[in-house]
Protein backbone atom coordinates (compact mmCIF):
# COMPACT_ATOMS: atom_id res chain seq x y z
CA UNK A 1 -122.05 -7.24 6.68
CA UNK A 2 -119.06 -9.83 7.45
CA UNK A 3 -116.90 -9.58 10.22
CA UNK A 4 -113.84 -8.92 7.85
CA UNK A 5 -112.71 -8.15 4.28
CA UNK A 6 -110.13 -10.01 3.88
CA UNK A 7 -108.38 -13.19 5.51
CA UNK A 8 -104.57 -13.58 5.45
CA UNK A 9 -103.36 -17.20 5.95
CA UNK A 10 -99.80 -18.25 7.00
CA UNK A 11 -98.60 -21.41 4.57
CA UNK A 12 -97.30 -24.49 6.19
CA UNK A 13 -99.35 -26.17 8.54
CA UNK A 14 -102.36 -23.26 7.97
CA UNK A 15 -103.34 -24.23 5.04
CA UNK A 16 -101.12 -26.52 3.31
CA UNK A 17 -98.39 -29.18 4.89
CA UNK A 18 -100.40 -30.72 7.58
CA UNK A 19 -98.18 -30.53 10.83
CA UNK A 20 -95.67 -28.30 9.12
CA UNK A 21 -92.97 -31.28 8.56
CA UNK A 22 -91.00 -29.68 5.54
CA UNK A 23 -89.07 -26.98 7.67
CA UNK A 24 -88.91 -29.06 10.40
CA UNK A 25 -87.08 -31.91 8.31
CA UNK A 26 -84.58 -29.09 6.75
CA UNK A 27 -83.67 -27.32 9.98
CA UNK A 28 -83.17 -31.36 11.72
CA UNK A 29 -80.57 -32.02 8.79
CA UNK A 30 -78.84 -28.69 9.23
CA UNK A 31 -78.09 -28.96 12.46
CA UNK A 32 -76.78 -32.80 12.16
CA UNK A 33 -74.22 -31.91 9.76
CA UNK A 34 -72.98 -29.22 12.13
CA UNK A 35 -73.07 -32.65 14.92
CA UNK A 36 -75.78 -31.17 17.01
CA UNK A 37 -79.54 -33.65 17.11
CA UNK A 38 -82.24 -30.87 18.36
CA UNK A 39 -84.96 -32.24 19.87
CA UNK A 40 -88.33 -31.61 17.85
CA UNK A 41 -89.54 -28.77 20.71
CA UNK A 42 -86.21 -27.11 19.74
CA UNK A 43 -87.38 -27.43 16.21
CA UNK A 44 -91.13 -26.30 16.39
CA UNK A 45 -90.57 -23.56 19.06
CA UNK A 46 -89.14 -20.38 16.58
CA UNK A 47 -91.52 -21.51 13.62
CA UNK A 48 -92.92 -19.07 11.51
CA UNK A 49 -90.12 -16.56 12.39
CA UNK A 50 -87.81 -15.95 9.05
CA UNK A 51 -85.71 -19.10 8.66
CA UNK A 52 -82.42 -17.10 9.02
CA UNK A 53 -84.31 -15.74 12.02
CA UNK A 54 -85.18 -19.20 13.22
CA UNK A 55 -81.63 -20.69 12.81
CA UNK A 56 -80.40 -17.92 15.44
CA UNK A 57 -82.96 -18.26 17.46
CA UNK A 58 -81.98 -22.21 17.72
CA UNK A 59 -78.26 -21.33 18.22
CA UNK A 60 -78.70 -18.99 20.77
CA UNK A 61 -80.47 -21.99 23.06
CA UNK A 62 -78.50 -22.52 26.09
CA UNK A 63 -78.50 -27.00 25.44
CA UNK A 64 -78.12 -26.25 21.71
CA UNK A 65 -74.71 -23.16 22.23
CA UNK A 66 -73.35 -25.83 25.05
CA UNK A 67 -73.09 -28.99 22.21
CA UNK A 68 -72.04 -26.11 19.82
CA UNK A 69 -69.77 -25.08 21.90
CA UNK A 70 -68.07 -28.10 23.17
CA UNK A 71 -67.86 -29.73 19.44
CA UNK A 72 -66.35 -26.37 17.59
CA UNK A 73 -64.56 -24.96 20.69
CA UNK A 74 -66.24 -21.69 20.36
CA UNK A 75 -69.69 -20.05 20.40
CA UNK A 76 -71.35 -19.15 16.83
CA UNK A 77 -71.21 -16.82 14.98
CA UNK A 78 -73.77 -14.81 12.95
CA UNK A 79 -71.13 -15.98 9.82
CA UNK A 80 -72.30 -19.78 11.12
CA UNK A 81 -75.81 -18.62 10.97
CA UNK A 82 -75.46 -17.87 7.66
CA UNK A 83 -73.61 -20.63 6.17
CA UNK A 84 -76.30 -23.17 8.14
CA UNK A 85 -79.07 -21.15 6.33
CA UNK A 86 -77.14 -21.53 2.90
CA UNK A 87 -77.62 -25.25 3.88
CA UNK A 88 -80.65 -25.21 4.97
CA UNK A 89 -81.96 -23.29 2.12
CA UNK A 90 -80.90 -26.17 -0.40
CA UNK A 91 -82.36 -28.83 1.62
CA UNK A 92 -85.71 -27.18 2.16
CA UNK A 93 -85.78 -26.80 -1.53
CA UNK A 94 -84.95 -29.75 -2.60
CA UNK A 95 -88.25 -31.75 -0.57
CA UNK A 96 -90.92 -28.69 -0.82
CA UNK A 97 -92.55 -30.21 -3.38
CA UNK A 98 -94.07 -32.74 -2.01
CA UNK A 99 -95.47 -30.76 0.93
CA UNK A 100 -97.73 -28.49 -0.52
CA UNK A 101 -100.51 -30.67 -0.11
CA UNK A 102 -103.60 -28.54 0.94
CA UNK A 103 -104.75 -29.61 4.65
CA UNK A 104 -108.08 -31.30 4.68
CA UNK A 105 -110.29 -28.02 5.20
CA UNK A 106 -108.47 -25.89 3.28
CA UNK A 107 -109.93 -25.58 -0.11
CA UNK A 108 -113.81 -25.64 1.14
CA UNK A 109 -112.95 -22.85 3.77
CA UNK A 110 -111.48 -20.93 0.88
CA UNK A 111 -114.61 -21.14 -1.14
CA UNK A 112 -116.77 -20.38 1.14
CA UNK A 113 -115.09 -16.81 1.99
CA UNK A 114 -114.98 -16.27 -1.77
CA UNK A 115 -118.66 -16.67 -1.95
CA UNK A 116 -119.33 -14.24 0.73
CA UNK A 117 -116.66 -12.05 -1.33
CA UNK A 118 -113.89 -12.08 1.24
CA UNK A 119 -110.04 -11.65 -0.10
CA UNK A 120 -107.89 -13.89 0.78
CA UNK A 121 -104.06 -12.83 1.10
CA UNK A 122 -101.14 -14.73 3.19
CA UNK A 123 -97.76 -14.19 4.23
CA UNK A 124 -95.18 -16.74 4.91
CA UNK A 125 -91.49 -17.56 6.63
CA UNK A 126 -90.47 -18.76 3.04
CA UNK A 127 -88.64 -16.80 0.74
CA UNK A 128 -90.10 -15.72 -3.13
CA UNK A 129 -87.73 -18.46 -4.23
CA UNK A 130 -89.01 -21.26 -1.93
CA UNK A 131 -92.43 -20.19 -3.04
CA UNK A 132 -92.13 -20.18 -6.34
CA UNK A 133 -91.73 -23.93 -5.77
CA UNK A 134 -94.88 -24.11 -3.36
CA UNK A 135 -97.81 -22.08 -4.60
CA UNK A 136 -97.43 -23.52 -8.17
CA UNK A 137 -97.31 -26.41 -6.05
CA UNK A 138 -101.14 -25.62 -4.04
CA UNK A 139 -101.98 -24.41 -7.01
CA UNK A 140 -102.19 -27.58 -9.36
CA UNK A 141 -104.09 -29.40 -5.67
CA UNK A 142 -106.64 -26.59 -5.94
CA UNK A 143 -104.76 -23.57 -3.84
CA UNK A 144 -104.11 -20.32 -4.84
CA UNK A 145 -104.54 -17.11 -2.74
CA UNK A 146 -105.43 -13.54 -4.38
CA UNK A 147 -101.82 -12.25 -2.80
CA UNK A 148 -98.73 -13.75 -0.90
CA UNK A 149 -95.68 -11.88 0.60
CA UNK A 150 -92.58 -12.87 2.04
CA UNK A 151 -90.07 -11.30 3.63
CA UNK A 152 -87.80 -10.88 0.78
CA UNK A 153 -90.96 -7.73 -0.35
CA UNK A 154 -90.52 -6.25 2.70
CA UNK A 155 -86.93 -5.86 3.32
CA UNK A 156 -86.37 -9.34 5.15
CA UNK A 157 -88.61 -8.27 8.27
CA UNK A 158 -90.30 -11.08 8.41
CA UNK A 159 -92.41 -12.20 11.44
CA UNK A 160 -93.25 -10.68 14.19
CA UNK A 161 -93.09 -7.46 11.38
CA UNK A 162 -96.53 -6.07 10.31
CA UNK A 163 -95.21 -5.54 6.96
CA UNK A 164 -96.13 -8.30 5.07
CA UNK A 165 -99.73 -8.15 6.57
CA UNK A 166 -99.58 -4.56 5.00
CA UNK A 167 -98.31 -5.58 1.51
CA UNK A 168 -101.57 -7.50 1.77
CA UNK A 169 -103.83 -5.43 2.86
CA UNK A 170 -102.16 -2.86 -0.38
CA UNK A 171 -102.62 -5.62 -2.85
CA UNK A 172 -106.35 -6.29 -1.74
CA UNK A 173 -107.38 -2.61 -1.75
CA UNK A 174 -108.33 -3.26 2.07
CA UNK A 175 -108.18 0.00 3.98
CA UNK A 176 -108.95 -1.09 7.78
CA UNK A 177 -106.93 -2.94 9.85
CA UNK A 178 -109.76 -3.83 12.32
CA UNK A 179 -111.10 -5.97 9.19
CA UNK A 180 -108.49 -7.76 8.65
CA UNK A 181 -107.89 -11.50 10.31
CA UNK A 182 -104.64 -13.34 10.13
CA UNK A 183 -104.88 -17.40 10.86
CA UNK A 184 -102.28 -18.99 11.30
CA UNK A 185 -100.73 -22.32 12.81
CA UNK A 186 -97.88 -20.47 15.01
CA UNK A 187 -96.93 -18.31 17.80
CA UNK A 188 -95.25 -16.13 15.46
CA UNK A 189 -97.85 -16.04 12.99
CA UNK A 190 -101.08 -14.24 16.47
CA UNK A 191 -97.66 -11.98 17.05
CA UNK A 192 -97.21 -10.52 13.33
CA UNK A 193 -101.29 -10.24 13.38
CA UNK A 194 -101.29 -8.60 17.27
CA UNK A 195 -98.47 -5.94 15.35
CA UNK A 196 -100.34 -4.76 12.22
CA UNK A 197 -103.90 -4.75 14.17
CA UNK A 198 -105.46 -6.84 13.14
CA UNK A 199 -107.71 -9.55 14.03
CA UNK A 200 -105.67 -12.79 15.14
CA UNK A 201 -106.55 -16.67 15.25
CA UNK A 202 -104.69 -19.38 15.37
CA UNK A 203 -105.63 -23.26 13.92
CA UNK A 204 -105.43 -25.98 15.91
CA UNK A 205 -105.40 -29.31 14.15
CA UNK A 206 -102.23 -29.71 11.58
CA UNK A 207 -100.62 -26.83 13.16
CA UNK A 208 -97.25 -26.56 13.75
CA UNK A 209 -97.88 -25.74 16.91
CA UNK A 210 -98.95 -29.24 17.36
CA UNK A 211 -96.03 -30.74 15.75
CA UNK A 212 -98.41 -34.00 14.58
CA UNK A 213 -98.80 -35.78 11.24
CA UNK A 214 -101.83 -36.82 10.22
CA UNK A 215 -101.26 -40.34 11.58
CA UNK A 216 -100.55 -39.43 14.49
CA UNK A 217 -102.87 -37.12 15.12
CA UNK A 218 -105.71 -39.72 14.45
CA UNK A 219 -103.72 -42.88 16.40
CA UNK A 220 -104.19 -40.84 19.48
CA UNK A 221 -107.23 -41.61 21.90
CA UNK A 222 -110.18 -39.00 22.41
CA UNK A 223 -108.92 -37.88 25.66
CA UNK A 224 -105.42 -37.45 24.27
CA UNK A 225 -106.64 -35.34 21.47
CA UNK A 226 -108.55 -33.18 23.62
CA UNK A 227 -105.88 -32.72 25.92
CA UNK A 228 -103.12 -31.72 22.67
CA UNK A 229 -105.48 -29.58 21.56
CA UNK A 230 -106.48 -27.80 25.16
CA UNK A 231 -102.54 -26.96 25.05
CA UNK A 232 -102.21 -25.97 21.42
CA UNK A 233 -105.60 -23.53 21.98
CA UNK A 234 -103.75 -22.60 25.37
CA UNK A 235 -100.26 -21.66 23.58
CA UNK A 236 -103.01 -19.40 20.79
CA UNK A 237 -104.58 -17.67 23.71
CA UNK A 238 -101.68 -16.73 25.57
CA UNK A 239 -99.65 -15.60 22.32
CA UNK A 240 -102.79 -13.02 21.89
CA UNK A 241 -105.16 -14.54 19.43
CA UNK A 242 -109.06 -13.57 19.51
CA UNK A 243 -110.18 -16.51 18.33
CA UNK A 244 -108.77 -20.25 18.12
CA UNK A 245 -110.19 -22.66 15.53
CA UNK A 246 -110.19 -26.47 15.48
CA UNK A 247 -109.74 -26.72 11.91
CA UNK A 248 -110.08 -24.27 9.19
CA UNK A 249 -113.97 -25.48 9.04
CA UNK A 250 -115.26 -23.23 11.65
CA UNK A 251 -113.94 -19.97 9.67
CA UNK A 252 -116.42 -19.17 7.81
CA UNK A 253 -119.27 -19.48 10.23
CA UNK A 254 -117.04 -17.03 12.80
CA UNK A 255 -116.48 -14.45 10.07
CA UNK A 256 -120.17 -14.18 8.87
């Protein structure tokens, strides 16, 4: 008997997009056009949240409102929101593409928990339309989950929601939360899990959370490595999770 029934992964940086760098780019060029530069932190620190979600959550930043407020003259609006995520969106769409490269574990993880018969699902801070761009995407590298959700299936409550775990768990025919774990590569993504019930653990390596290419990642020394990934685990633990994973390798070994 396995541990679960079903695993739900996030997207970007979980499973495909090592280091989650196609939001990141969109939501850097966004905010340039409206004359603000956000650091990366400011970036990284609402991902997994619903993009429109994630844009107000940037604006409402006390160093991000100040520049807002002393290059417009006036604080922003939920109407600037919305016209940043209309920009936004068309950016993001235009480079997703050519970041749905699976991470390095992915695929072999994947087959693994379909030999032991475990469903995988996964839920995501895109929207059906950005999607339709990156499973096909995962698909052609060797990708492709039983089920996916965004929030535009469940009414746009995206993360920290439960609801797109749910649409899951309907899809899959699984009845228990308690077997049920959702990985994922932000704090947003142990929060959703930590609201339906579930089983929660966040991925280390490639993780948003980490904010690293590839390249990077490897130029760095042993002792730096540890250390990033002491904090990223750290950031997991304190978010909720019940278990943190270096890379996706060490999930099939924790859920037999």
């Amino acid at each position: 008997m396995h541990k679960v029934d079903a695993v739900i992964f996030d997207w970007a940086g979980t499973t495909v997009d090592y280091g989650s760098f196609a939001p990141v780019q969109a939501f850097m060029e966004v905010f340039k056009e409206y004359g603000i530069e956000p650091t990366l932190e400011e970036v990284r620190e609402p991902m997994g949240m619903l993009k429109i979600d994630h844009i107000r959550t940037m604006l409402k930043m006390p160093r991000i409102r100040q520049c807002w407020e002393e290059i417009h003259g006036s604080e922003p609006t939920d109407e600037d929101a919305q016209a940043m995520y209309e920009i936004f969106e068309e950016k993001l769409m235009g480079i997703l593409d050519r970041y749905a490269e699976p991470k390095p574990d992915t695929l072999e993880a994947v087959e693994k928990l379909r030999k032991m018969g475990i469903a995988i699902g996964s839920t995501t801070g895109y929207n059906d339309k950005m999607m339709a761009v990156v499973a096909p995407a995962a698909k052609e590298k060797g990708y492709e989950p039983d089920a996916w959700f965004s929030p535009d299936s469940t009414g746009q409550k995206g993360r920290p929601y439960p609801y797109m775990i749910f649409k899951n768990m309907e899809a899959l025919n699984i009845q228990d939360v308690r077997r049920v774990l959702k990985v994922g590569d932000t704090t947003s993504d142990i929060r959703e899990g930590k609201s339906a019930g579930v089983l929660t653990a966040g991925v280390v390596i490639g993780s948003s959370q980490m904010g690293l290419s590839r390249e990077e990642f490897e130029a760095l020394s042993e002792s730096e490595k540890k250390e990033k990934c002491r904090e990223v685990e750290q950031s997991f633990l304190e978010a909720g999770a019940d278990k943190v994973f270096l890379t996706l390798n060490e999930l099939a070994e924790f859920v037999a």
